[in-house]
N, C-alpha and C. Protein backbone atom coordinates (compact mmCIF):
# COMPACT_ATOMS: atom_id res chain seq x y z
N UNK A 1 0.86 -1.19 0.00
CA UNK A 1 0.00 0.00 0.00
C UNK A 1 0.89 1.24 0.00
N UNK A 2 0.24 2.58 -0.47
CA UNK A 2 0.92 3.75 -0.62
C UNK A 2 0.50 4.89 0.26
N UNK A 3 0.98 5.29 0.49
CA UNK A 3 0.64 6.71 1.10
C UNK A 3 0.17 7.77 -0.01
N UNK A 4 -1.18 8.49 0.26
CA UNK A 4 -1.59 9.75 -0.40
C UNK A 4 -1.95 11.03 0.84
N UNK A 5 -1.93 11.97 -0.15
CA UNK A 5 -2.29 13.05 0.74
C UNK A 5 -3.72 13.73 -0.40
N UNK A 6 -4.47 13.97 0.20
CA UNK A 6 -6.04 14.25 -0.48
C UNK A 6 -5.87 15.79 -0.17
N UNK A 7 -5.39 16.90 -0.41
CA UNK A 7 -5.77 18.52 -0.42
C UNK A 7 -7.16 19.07 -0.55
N UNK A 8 -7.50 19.20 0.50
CA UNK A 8 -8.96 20.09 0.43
C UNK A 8 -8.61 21.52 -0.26
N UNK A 9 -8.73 21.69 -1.26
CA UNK A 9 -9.17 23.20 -1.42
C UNK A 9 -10.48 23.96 -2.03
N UNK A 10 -11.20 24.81 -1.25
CA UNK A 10 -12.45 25.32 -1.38
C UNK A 10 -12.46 26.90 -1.10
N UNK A 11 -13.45 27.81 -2.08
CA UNK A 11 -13.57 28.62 -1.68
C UNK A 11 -13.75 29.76 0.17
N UNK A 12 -13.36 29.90 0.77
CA UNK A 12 -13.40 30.25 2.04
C UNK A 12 -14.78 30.74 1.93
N UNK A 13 -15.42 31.55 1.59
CA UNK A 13 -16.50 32.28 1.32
C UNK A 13 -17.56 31.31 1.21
N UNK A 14 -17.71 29.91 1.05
CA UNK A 14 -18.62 29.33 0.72
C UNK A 14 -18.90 28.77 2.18
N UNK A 15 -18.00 28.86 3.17
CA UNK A 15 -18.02 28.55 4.62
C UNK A 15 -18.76 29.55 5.80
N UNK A 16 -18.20 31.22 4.88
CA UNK A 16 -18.42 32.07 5.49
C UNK A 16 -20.32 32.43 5.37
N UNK A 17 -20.18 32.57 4.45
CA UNK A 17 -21.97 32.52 3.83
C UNK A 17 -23.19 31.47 4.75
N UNK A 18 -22.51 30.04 4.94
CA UNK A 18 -22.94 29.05 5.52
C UNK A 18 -24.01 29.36 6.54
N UNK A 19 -25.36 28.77 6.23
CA UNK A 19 -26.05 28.79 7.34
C UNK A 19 -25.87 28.31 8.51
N UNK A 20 -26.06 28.24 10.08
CA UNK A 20 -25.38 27.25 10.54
C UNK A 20 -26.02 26.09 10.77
N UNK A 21 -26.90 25.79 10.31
CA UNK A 21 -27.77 24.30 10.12
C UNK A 21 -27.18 23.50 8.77
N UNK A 22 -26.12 24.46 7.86
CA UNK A 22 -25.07 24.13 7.00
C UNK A 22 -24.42 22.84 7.32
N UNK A 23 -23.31 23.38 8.10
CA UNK A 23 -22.38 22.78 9.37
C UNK A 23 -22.67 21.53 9.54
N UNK A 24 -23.59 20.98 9.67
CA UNK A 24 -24.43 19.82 10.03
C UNK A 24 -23.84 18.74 8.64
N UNK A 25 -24.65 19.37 7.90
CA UNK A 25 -24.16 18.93 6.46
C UNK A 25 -22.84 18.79 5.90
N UNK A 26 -21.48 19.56 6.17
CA UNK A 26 -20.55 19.03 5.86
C UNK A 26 -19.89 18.46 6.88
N UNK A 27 -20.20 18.18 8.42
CA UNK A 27 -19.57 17.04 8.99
C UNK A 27 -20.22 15.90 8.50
N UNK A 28 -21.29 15.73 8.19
CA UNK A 28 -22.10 14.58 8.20
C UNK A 28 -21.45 13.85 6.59
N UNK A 29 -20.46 14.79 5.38
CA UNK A 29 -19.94 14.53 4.28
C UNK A 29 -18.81 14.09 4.64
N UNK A 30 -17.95 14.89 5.68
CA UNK A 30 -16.45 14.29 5.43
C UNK A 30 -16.73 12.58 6.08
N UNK A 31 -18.19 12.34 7.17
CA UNK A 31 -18.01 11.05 7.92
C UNK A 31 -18.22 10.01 6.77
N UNK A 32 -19.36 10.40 5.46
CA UNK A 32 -19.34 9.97 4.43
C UNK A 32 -18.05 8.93 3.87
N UNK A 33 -17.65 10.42 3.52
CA UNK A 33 -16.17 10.31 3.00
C UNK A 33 -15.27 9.42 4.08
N UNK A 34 -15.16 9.37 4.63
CA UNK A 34 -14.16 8.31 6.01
C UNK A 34 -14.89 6.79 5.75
N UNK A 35 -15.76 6.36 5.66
CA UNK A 35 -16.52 5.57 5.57
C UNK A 35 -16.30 5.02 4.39
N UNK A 36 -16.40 5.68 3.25
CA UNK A 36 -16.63 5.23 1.96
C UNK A 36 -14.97 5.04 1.65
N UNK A 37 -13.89 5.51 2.16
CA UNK A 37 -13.15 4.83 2.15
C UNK A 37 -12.69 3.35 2.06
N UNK A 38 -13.57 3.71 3.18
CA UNK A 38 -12.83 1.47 3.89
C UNK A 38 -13.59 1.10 3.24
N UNK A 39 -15.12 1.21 2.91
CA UNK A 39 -15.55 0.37 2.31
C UNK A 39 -14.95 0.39 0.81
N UNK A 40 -14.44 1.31 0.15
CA UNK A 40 -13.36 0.65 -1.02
C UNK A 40 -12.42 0.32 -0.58
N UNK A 41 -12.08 -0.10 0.49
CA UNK A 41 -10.67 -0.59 0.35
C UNK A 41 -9.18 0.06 0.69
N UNK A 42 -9.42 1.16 1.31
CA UNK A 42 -8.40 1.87 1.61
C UNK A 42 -8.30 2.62 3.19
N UNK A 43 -7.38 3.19 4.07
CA UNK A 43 -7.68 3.53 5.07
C UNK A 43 -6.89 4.83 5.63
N UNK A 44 -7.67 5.59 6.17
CA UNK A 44 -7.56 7.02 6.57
C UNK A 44 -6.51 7.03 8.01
N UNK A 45 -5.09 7.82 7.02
CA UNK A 45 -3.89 7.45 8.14
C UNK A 45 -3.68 8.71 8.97
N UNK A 46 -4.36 9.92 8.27
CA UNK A 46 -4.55 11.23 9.04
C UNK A 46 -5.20 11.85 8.72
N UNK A 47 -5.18 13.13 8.91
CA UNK A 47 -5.95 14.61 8.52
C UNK A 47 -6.25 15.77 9.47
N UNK A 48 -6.90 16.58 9.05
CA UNK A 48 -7.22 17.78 10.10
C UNK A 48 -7.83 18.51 8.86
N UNK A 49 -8.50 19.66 9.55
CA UNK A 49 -9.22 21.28 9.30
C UNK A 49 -8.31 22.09 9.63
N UNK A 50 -8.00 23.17 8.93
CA UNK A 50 -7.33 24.34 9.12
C UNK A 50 -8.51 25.78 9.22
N UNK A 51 -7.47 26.46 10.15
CA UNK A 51 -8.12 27.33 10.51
C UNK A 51 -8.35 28.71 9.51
N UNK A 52 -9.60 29.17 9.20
CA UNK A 52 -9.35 30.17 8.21
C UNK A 52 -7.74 30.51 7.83
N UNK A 53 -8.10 31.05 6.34
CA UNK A 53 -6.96 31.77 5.66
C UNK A 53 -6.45 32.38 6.26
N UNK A 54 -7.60 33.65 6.96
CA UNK A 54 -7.05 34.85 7.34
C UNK A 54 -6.25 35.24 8.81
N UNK A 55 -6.27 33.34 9.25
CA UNK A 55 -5.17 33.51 10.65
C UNK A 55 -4.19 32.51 10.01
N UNK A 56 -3.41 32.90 8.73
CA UNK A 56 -2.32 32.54 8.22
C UNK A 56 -1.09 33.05 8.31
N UNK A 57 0.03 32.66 8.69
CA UNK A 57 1.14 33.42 8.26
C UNK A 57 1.87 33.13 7.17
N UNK A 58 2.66 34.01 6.85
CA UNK A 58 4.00 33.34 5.70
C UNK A 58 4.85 33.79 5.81
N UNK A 59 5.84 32.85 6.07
CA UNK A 59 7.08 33.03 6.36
C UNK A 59 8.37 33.01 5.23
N UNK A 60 9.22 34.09 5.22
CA UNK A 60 10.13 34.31 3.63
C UNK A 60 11.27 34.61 3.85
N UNK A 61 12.26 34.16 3.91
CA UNK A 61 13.73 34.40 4.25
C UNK A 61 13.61 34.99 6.25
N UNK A 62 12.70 34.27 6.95
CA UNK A 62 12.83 34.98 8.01
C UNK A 62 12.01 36.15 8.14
N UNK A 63 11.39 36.55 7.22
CA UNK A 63 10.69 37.76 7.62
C UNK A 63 8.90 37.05 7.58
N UNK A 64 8.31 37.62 8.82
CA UNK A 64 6.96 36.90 8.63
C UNK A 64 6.04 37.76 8.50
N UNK A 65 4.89 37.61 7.71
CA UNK A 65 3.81 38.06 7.15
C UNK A 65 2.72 38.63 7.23
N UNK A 66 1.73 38.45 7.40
CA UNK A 66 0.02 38.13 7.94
C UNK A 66 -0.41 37.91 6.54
N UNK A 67 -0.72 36.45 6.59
CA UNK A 67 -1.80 36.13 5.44
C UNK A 67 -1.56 35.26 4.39
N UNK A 68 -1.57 34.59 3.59
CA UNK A 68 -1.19 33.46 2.37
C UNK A 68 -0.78 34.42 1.53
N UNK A 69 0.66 33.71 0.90
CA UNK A 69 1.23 34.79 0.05
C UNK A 69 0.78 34.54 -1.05
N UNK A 70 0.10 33.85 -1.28
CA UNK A 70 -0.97 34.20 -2.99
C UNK A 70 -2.62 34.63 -2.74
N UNK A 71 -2.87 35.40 -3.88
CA UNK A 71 -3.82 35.66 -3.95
C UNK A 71 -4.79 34.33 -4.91
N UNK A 72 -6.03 33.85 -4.18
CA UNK A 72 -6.55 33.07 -4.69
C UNK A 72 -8.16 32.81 -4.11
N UNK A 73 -8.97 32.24 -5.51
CA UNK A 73 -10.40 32.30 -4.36
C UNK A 73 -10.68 31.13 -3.97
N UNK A 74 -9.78 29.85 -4.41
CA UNK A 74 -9.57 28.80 -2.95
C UNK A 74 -8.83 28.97 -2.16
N UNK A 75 -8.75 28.29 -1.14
CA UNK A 75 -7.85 28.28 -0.08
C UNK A 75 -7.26 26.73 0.42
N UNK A 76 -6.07 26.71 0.69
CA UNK A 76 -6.14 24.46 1.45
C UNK A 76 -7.12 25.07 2.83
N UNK A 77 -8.00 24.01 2.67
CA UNK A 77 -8.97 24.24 4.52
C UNK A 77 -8.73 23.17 4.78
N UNK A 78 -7.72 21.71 4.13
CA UNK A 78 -7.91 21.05 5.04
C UNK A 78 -7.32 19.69 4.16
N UNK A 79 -7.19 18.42 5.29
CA UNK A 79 -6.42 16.95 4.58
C UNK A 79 -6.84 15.67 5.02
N UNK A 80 -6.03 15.02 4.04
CA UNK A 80 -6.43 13.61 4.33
C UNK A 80 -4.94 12.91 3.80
N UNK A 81 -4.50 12.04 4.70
CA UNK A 81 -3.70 11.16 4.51
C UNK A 81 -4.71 9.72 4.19
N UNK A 82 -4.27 9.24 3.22
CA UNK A 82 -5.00 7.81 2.75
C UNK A 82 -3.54 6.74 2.33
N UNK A 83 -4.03 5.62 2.82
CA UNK A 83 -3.30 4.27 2.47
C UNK A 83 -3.94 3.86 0.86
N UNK A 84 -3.48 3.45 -0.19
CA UNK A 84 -4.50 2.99 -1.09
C UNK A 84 -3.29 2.12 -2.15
N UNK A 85 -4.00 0.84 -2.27
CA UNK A 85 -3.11 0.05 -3.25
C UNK A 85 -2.36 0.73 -4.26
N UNK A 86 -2.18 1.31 -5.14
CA UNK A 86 -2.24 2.41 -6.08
C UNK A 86 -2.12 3.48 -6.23
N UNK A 87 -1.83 4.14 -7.69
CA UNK A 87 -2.77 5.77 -7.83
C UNK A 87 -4.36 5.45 -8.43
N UNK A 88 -4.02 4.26 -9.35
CA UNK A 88 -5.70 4.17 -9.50
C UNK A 88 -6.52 4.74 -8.65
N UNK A 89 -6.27 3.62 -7.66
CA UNK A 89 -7.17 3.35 -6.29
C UNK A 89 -6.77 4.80 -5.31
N UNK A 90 -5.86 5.16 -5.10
CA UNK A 90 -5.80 6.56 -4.81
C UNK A 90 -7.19 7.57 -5.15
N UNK A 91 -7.34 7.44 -6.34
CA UNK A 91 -7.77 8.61 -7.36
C UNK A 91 -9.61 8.10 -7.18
N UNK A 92 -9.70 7.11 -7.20
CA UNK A 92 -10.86 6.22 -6.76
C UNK A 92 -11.38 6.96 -5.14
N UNK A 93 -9.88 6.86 -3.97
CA UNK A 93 -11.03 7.39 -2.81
C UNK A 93 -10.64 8.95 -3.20
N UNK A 94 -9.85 9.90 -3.75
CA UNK A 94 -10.31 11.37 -3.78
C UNK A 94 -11.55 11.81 -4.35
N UNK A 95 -11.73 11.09 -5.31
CA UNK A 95 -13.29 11.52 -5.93
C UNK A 95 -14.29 11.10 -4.59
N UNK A 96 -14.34 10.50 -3.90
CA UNK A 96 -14.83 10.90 -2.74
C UNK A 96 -14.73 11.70 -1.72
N UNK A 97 -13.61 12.43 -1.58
CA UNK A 97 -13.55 13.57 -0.68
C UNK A 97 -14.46 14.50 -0.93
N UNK A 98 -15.47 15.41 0.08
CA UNK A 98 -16.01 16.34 0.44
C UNK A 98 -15.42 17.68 0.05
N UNK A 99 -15.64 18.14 -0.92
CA UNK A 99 -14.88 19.52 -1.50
C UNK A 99 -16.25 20.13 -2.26
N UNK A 100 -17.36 20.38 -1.55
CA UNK A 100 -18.41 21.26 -2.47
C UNK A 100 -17.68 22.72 -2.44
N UNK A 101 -17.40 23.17 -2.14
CA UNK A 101 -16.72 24.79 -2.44
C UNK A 101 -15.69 24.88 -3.21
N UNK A 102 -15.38 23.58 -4.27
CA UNK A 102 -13.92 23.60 -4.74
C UNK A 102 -13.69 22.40 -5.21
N UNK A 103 -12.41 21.99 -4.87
CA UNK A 103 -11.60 20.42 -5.53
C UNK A 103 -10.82 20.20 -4.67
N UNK A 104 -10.38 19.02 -4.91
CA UNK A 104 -9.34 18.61 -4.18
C UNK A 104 -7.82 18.15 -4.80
N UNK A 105 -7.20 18.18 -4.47
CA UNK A 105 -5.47 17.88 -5.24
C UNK A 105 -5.04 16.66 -4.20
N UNK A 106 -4.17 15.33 -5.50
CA UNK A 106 -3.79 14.30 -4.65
C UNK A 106 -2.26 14.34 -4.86
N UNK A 107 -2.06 13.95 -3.65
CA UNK A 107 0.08 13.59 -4.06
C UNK A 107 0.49 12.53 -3.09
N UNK A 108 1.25 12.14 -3.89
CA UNK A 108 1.58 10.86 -3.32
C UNK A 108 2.29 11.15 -2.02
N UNK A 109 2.48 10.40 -0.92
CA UNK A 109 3.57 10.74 0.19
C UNK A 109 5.04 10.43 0.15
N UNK A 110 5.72 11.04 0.18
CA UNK A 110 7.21 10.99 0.23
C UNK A 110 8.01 9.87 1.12
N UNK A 111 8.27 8.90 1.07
CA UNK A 111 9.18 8.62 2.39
C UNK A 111 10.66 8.70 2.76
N UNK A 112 11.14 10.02 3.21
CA UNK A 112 12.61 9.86 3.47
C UNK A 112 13.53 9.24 3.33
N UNK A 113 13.32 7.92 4.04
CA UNK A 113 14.15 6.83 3.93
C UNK A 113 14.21 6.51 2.36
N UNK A 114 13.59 6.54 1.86
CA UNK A 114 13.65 6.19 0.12
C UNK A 114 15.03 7.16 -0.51
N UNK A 115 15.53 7.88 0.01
CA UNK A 115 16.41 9.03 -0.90
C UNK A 115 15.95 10.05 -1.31
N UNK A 116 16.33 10.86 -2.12
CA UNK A 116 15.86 11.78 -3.17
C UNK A 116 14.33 11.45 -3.78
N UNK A 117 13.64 12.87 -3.41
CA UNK A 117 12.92 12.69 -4.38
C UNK A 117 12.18 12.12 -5.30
């Protein structure tokens, strides 16, 4: 099995707008999404929610910021580490990730010990 990383990225604004009987509705997607995992066949090795954009820093030769140094109307809000035979099968559980405000981006995980790149 392989390591993936699933990138949430979604408009921020589509959170902000949110009713809060919303809320309801996208926990009740990502549990979806966790679920519909295993049942294909693959298993959820991490993740988290990030906290709005706008308590971002960026950091640049040492000098630090306030805020994401690109301008963009997604934002990453958030991840998923997945185990999955494959990229097929990779690509199989991202189309299940929870991204109505957006898409999601997959990459494979790195492992150190492997060398370079």
């Amino acid at each position: 099995m392989s390591e993936y990383a699933i990138l949430i990225y979604e408009d921020p604004a589509f959170y902000e707008t949110m009713p809060p009987e919303g809320w309801g509705a996208v926990v009740e997607a990502h549990n979806e999404f966790t679920k519909g995992v295993v049942e294909h066949g693959g298993s959820i090795t991490g993740g988290g929610a990030l906290k709005p954009v706008t308590m971002a820093l960026t950091i640049r030769g040492g000098t630090v910021t306030d805020g994401p140094f690109v301008e963009s109307t997604e934002s990453f809000l958030g991840y998923y580490t997945v185990e999955a035979r494959d990229l097929d099968h990779a690509i199989e559980l991202a189309k299940l990730a929870p991204a109505t405000g957006g898409g999601v981006e997959l990459r494979p995980l790195h492992d150190p010990s492997a060398g370079q790149l």
